[in-house]
C-alpha atoms as a PDB file:
ATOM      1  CA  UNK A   1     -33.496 -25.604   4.820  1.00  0.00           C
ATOM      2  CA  UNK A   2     -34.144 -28.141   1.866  1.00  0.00           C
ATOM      3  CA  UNK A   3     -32.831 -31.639   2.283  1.00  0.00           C
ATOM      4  CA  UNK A   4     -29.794 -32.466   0.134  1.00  0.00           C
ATOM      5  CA  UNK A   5     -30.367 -34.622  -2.863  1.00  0.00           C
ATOM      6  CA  UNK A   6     -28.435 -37.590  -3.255  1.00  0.00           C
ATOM      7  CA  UNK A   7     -27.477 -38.564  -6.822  1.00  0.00           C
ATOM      8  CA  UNK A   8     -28.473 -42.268  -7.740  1.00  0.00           C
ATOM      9  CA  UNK A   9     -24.915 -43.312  -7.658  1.00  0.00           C
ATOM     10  CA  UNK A  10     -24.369 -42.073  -3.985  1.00  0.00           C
ATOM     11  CA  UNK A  11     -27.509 -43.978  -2.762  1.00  0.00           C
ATOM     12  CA  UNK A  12     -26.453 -47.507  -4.472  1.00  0.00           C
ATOM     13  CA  UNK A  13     -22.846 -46.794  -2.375  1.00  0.00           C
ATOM     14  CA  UNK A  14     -24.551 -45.996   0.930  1.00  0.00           C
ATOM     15  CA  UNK A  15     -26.872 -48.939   0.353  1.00  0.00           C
ATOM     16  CA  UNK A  16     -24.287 -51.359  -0.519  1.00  0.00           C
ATOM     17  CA  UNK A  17     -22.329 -49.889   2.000  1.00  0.00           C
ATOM     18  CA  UNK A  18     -25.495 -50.022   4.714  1.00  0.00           C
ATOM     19  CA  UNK A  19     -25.833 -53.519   3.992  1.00  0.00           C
ATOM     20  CA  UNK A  20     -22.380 -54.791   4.221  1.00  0.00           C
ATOM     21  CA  UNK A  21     -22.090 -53.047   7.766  1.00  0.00           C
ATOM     22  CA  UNK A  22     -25.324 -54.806   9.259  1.00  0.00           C
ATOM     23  CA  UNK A  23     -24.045 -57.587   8.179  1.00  0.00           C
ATOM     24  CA  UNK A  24     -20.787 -57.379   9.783  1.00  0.00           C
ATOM     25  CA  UNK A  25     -22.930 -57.018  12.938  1.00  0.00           C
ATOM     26  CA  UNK A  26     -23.385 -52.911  13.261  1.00  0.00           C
ATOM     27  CA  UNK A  27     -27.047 -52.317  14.789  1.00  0.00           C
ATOM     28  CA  UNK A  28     -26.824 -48.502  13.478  1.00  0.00           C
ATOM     29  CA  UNK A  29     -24.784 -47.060  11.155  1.00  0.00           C
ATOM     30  CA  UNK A  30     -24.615 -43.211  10.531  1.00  0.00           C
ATOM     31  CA  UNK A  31     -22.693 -41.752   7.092  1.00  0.00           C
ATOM     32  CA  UNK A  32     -21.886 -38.061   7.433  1.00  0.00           C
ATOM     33  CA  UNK A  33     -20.829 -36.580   4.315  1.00  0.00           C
ATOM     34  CA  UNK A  34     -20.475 -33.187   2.469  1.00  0.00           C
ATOM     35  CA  UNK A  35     -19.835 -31.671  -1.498  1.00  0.00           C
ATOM     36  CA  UNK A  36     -19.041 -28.215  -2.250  1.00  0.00           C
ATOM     37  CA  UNK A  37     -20.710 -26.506  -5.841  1.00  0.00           C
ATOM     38  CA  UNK A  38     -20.371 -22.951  -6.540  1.00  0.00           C
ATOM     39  CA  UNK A  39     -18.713 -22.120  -3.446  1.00  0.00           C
ATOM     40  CA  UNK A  40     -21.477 -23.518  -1.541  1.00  0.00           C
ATOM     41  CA  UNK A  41     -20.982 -26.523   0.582  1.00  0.00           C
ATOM     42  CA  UNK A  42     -23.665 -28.983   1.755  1.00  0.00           C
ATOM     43  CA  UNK A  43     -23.329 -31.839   3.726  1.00  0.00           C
ATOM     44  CA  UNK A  44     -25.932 -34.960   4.064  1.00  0.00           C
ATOM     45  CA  UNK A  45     -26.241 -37.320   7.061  1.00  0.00           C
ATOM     46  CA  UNK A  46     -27.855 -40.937   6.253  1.00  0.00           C
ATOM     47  CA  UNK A  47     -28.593 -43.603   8.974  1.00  0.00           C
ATOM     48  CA  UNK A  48     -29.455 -46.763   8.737  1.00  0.00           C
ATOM     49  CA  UNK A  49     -30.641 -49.086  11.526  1.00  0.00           C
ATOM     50  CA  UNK A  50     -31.467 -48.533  14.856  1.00  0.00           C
ATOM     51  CA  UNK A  51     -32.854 -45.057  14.503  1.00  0.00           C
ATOM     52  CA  UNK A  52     -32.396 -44.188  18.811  1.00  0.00           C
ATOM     53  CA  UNK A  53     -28.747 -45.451  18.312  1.00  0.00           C
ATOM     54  CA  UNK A  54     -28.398 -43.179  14.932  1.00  0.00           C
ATOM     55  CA  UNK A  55     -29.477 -40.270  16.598  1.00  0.00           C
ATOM     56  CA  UNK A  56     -27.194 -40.591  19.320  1.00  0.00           C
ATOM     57  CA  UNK A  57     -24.336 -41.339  17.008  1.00  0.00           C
ATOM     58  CA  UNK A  58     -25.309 -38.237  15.070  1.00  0.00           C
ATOM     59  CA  UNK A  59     -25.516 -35.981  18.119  1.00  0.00           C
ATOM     60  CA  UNK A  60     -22.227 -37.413  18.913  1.00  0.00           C
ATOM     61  CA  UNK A  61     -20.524 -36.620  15.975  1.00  0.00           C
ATOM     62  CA  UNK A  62     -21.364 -32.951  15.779  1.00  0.00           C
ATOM     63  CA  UNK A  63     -20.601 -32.100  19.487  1.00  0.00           C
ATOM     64  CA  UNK A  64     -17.376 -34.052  18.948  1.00  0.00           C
ATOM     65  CA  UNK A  65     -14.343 -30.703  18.823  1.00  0.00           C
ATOM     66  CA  UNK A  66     -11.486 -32.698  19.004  1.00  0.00           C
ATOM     67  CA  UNK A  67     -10.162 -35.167  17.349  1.00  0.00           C
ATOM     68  CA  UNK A  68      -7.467 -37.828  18.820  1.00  0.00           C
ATOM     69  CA  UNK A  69      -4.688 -38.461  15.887  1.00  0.00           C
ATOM     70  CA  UNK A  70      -2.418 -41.495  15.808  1.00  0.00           C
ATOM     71  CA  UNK A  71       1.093 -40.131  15.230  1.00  0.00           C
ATOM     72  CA  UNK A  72       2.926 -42.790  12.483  1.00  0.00           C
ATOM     73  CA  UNK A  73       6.375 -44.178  13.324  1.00  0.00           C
ATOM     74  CA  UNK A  74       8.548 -44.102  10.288  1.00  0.00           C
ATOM     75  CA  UNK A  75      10.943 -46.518   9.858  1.00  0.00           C
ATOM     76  CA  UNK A  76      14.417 -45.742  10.627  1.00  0.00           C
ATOM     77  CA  UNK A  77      16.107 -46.637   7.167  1.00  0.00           C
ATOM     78  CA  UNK A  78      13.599 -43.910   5.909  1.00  0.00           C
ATOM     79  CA  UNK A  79      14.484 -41.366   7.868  1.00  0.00           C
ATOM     80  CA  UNK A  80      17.249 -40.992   6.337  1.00  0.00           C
ATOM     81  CA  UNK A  81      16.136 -39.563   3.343  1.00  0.00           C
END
């Protein structure tokens, strides 16, 4: 399986991106993403940081099945509607 290109755009985002969120104090950050061409989807995982920490994030994320969703109060006046 051939590693998924990233264009030059996408790298200067996840860089910027990287950069910001070490400086905010992360010691690894992990970026999961996918893009679908021709009916073929791909998806790309980039990590930055603490590589032991990044793995374990990674491994994480995939064995993760269910997700815990905040339900949103609306607010009575629009209810209504």
């Amino acid at each position: 399986m051939s590693k998924p290109r990233l264009s030059k755009v996408q790298k200067e985002i996840l860089g910027r991106f990287a950069a910001d969120m070490q400086e905010s104090g992360c010691d690894a950050i992990v970026v999961i993403g996918s893009s679908t061409r021709q009916n073929k989807t791909r998806s790309f995982v980039a990590q930055y940081g603490n590589e032991l920490l990044c793995n374990s994030l990674i491994q994480h994320a995939f064995q993760t099945e269910t997700f815990i969703y905040q339900e949103l109060e609306v607010p009575e006046e629009d209810q209504d509607e």
